[in-house]
C-alpha atoms as a PDB file:
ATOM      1  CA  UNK A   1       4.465 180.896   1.794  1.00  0.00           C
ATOM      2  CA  UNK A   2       1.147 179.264   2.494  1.00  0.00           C
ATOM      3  CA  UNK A   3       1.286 175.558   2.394  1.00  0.00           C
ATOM      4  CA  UNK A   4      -1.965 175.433   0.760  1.00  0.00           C
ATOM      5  CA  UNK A   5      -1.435 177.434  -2.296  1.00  0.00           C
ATOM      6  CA  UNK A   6      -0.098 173.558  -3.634  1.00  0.00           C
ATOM      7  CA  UNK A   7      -0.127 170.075  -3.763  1.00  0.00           C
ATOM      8  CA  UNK A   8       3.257 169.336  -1.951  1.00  0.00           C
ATOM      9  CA  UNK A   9       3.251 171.952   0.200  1.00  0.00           C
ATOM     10  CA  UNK A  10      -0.469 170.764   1.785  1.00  0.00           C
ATOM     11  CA  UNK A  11       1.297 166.822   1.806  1.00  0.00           C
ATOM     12  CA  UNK A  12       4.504 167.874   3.628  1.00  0.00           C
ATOM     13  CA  UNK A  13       2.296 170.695   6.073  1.00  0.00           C
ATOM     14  CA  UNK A  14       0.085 167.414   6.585  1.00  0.00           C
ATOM     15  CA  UNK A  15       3.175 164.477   6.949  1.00  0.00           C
ATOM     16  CA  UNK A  16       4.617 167.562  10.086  1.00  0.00           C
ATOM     17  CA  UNK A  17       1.917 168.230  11.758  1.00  0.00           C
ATOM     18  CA  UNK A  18       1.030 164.170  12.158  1.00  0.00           C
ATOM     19  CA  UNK A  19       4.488 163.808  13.449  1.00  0.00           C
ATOM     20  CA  UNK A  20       4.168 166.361  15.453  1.00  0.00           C
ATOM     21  CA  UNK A  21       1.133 164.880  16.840  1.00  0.00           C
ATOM     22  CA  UNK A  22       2.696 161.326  16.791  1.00  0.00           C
ATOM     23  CA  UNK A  23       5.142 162.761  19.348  1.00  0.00           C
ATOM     24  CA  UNK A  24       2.928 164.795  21.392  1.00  0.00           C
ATOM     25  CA  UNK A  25       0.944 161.901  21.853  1.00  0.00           C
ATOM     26  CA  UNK A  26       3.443 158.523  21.843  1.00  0.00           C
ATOM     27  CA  UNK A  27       6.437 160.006  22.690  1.00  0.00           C
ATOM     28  CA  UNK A  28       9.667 160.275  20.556  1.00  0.00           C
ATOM     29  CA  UNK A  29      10.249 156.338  20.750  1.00  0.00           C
ATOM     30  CA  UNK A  30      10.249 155.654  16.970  1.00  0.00           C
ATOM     31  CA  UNK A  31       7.545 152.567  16.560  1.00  0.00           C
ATOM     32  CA  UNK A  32       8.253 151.122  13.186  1.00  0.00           C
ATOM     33  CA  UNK A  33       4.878 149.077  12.545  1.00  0.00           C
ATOM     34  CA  UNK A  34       2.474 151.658  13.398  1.00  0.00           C
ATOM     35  CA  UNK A  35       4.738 154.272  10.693  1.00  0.00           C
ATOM     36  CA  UNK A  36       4.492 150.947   8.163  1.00  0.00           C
ATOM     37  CA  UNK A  37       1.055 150.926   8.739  1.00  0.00           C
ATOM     38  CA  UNK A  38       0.153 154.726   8.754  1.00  0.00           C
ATOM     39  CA  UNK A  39       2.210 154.478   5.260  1.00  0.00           C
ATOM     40  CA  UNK A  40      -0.292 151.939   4.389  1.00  0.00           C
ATOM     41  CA  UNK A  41      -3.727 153.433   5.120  1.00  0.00           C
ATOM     42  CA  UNK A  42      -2.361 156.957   3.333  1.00  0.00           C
ATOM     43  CA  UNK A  43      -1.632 154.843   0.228  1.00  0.00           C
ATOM     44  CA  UNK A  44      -4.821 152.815   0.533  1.00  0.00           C
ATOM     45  CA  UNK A  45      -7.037 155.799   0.895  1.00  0.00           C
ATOM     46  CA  UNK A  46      -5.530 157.464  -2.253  1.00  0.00           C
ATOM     47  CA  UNK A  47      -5.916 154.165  -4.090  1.00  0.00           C
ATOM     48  CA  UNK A  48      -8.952 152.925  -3.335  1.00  0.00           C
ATOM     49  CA  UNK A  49     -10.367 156.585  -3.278  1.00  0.00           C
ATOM     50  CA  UNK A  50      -9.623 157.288  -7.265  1.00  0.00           C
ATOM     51  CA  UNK A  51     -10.873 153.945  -7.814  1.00  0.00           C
ATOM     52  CA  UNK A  52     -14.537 154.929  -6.290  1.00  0.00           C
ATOM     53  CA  UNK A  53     -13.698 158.184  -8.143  1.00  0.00           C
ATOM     54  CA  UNK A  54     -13.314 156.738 -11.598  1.00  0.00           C
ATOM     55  CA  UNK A  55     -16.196 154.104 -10.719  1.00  0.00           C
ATOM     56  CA  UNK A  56     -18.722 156.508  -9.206  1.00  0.00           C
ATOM     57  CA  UNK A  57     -18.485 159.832 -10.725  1.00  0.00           C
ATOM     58  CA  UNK A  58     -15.758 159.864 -13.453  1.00  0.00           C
ATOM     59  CA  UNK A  59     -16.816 156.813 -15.784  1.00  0.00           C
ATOM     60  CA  UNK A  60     -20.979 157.720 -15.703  1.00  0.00           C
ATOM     61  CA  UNK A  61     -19.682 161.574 -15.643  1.00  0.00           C
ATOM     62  CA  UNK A  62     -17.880 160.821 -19.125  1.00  0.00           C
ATOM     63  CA  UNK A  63     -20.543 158.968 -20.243  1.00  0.00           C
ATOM     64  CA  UNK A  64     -23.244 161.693 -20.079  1.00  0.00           C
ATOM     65  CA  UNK A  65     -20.703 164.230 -21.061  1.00  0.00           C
ATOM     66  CA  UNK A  66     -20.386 161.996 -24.755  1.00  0.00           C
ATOM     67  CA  UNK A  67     -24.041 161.384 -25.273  1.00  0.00           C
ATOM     68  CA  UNK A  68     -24.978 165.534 -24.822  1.00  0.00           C
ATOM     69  CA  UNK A  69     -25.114 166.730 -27.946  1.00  0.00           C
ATOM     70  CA  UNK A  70     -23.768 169.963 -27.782  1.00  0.00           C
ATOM     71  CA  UNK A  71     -22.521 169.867 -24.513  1.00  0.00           C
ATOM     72  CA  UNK A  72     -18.584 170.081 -23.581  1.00  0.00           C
ATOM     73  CA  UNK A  73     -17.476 166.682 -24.400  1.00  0.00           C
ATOM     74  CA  UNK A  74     -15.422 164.939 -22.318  1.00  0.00           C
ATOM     75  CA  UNK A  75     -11.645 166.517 -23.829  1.00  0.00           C
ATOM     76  CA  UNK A  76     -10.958 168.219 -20.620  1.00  0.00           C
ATOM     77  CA  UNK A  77     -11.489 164.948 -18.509  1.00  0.00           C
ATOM     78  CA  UNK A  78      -9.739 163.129 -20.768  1.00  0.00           C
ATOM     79  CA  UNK A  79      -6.650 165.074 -21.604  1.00  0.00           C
ATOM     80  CA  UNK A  80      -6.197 166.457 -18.325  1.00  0.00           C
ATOM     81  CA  UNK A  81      -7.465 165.251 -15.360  1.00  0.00           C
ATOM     82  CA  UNK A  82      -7.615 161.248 -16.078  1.00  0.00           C
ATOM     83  CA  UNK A  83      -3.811 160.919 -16.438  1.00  0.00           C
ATOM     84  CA  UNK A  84      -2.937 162.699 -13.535  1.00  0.00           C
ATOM     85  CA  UNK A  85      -5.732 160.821 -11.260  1.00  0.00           C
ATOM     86  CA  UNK A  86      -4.177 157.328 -13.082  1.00  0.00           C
ATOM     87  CA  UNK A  87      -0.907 158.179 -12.099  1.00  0.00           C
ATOM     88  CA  UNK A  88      -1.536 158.808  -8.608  1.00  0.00           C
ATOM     89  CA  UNK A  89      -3.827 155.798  -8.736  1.00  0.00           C
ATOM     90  CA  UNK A  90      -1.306 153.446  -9.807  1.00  0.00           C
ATOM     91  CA  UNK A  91       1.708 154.364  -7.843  1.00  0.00           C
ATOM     92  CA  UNK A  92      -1.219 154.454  -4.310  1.00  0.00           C
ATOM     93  CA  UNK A  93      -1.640 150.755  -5.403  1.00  0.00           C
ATOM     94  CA  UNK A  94       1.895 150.097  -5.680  1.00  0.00           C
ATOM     95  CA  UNK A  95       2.824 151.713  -2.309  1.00  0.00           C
ATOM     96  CA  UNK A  96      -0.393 149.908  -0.114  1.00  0.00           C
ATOM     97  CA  UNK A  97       0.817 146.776  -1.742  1.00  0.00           C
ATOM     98  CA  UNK A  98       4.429 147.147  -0.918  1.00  0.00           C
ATOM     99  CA  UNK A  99       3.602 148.925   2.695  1.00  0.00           C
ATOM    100  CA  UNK A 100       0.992 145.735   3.686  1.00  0.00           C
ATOM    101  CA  UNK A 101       3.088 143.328   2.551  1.00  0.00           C
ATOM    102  CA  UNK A 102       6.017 145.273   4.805  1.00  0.00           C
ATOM    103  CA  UNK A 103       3.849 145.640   7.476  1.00  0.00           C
ATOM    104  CA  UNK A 104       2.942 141.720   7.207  1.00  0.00           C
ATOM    105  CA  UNK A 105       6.653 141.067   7.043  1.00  0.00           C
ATOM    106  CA  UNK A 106       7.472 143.339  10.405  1.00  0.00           C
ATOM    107  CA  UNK A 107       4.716 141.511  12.500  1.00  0.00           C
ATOM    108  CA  UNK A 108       5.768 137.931  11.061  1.00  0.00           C
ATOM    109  CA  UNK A 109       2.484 136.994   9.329  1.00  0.00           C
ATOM    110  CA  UNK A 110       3.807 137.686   5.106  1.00  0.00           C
ATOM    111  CA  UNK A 111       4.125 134.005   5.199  1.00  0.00           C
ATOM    112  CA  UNK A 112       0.869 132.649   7.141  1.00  0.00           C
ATOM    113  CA  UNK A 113      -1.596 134.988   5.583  1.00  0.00           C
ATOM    114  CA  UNK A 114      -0.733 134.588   1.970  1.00  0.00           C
ATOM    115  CA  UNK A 115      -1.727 130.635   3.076  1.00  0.00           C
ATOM    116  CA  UNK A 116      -5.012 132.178   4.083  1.00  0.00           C
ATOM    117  CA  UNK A 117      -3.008 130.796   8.214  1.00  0.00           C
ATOM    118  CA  UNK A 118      -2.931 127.097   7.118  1.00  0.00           C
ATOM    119  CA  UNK A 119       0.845 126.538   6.517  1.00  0.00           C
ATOM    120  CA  UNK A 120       1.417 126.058  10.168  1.00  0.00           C
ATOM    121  CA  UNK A 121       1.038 123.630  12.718  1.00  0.00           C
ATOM    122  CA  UNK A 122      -2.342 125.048  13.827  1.00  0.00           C
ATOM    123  CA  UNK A 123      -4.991 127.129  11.647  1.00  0.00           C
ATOM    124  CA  UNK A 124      -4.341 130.882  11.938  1.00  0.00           C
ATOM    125  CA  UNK A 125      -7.717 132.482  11.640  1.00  0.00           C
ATOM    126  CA  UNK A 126      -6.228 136.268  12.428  1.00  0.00           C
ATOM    127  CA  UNK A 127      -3.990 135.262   9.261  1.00  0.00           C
ATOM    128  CA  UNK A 128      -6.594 133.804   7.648  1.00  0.00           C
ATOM    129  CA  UNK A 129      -8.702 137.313   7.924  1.00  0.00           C
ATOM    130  CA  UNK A 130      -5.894 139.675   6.711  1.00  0.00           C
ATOM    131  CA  UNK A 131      -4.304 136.606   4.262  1.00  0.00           C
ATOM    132  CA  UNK A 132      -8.279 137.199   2.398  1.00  0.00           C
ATOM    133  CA  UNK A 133      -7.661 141.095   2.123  1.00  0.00           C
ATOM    134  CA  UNK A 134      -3.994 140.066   1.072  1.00  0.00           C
ATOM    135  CA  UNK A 135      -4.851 138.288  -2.030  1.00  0.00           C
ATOM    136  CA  UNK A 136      -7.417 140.306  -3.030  1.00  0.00           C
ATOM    137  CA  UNK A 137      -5.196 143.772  -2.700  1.00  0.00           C
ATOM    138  CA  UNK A 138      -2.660 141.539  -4.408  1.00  0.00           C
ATOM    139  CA  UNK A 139      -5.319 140.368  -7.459  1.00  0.00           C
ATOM    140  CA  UNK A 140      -6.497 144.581  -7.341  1.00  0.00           C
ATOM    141  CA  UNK A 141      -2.788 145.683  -7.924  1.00  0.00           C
ATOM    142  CA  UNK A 142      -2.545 143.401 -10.878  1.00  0.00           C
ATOM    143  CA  UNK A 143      -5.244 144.674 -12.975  1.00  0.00           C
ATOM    144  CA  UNK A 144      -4.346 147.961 -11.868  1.00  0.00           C
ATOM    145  CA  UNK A 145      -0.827 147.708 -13.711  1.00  0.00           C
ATOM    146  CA  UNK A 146      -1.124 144.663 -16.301  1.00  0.00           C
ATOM    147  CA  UNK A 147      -5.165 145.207 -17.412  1.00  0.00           C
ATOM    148  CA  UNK A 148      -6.133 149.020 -16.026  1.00  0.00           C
ATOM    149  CA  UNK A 149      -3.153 151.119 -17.004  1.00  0.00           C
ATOM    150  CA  UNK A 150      -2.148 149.796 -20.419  1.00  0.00           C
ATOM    151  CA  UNK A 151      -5.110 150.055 -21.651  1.00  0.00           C
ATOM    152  CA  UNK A 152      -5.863 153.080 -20.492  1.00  0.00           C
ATOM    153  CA  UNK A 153      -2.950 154.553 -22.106  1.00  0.00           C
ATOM    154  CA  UNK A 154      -4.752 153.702 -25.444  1.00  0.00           C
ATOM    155  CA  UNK A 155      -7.931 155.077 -24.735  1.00  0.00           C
ATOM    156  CA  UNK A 156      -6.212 158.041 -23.475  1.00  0.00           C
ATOM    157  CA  UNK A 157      -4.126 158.379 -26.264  1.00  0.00           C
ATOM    158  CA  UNK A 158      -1.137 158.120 -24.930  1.00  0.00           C
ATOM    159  CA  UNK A 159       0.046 155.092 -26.942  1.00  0.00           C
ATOM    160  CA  UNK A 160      -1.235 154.713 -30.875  1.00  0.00           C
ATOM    161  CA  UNK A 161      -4.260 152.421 -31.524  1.00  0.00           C
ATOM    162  CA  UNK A 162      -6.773 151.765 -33.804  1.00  0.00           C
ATOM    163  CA  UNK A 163     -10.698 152.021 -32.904  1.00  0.00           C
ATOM    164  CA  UNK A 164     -11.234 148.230 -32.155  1.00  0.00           C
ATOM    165  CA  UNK A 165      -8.533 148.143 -30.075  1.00  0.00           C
ATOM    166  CA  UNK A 166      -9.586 151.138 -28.329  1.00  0.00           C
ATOM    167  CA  UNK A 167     -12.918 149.733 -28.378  1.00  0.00           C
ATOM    168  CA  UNK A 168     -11.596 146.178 -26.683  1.00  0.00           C
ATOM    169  CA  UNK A 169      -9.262 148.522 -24.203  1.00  0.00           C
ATOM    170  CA  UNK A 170     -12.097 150.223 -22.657  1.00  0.00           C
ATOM    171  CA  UNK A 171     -14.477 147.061 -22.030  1.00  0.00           C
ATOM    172  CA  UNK A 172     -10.971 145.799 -20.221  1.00  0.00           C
ATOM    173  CA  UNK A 173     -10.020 148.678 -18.248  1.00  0.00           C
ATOM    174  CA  UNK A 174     -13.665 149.049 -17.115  1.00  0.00           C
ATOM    175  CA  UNK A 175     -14.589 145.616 -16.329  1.00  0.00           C
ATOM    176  CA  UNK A 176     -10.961 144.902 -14.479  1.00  0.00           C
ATOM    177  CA  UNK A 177     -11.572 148.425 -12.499  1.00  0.00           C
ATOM    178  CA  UNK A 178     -15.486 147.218 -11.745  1.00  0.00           C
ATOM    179  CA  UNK A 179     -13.547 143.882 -10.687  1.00  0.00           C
ATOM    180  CA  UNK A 180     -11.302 145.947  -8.228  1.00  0.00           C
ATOM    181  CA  UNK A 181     -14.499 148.183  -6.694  1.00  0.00           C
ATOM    182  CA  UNK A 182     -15.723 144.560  -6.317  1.00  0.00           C
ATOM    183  CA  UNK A 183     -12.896 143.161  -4.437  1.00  0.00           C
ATOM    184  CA  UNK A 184     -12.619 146.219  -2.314  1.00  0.00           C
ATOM    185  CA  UNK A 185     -15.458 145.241  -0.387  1.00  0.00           C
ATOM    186  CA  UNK A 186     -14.252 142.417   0.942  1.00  0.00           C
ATOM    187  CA  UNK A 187     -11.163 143.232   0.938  1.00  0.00           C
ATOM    188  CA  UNK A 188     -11.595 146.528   3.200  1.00  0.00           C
ATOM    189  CA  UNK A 189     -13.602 143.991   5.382  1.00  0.00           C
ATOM    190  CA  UNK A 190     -10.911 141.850   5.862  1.00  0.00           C
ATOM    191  CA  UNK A 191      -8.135 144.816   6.873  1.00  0.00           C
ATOM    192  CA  UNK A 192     -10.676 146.257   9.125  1.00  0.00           C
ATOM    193  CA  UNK A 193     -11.434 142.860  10.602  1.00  0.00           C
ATOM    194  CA  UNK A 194      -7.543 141.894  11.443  1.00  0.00           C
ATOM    195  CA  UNK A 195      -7.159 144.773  13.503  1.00  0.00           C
ATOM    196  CA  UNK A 196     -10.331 144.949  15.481  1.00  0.00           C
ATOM    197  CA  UNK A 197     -11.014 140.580  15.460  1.00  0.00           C
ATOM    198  CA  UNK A 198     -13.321 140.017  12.650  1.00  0.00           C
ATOM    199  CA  UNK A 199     -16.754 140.804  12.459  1.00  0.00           C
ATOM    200  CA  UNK A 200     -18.022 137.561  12.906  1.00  0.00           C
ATOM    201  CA  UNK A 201     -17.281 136.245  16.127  1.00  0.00           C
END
């Protein structure tokens, strides 16, 4: 069976073939942080990918699609591929929240950069650069689960409500998901900048 005939299938051909990499190249010495941190960028990329999807060509997509008279609508989008891209969206933030605050944890900075590296004796600035994409991955995950997804489950349909509240639950999914294209910015900035020394020195 081809691996690329589905979804799985491509994932798990993908997940082998970087192990067998991994090995080729590093050895068979397992190194927890870099797996912790591979774990990380996979989620990020899916996470942060949907959310330039739904910001970039979904949301203005849909909005063309509703003002063509005539045209196909927006039903398909809607019905079909929105849940399944918010499901995958939500559960990528979860798991590049959970694997960079592991990853943190492992390398004994969870502490130091979630006080931007001022708790200690001395100022921290490598914490400092990774505590700024901390908080602001930490702010991104909660509008994805407390403003994004419930209220995209009403304008979805997927809960019952009436037209003003679908009406208020769109201007609040949409300005928290504008918030988190926002944020990524920096944020991004700030991962790439702990691992390579900032960009400003």
């Amino acid at each position: 069976m081809n691996p690329l005939e589905s979804v799985r299938g491509t994932i798990i051909a993908g997940i082998v073939l970087a192990i067998i990499i991994g090995v080729a190249t590093m050895g068979i010495a397992f190194n927890a942080g870099s797996f912790i941190l591979w774990i990380h960028v996979l989620a990020g990329i899916t996470w942060i990918g949907l959310l330039y999807y739904f910001n970039f060509v979904q949301v203005p997509a849909l909005g063309e699609a509703l003002s063509d008279e005539g045209g196909p609508g927006g039903a398909g989008i809607t019905k079909y591929v929105a849940p399944r891209a918010l499901w995958w969206f939500r559960w990528g933030a979860l798991l590049t929240w959970l694997s960079g605050a592991t990853y943190l944890a492992h390398i004994g900075l969870f502490k130091a950069a979630f006080m931007l590296g001022m708790g200690g004796e001395t100022f921290n600035a490598q914490a400092m650069i990774i505590g700024v994409g901390a908080w602001f991955g930490t702010i991104m995950l909660f509008n994805v689960w407390v403003l994004i997804w419930p209220n995209q489950k009403k304008v979805l349909g997927i809960v019952e409500a009436s037209a003003d509240e679908i009406a208020k639950a769109k201007r609040v999914a949409f300005l928290a998901s504008r918030t988190n294209t926002l944020l990524s910015i920096p944020m991004l900035m700030s991962m790439v900048g702990f691992g390579h020394g900032g960009f400003f020195i």
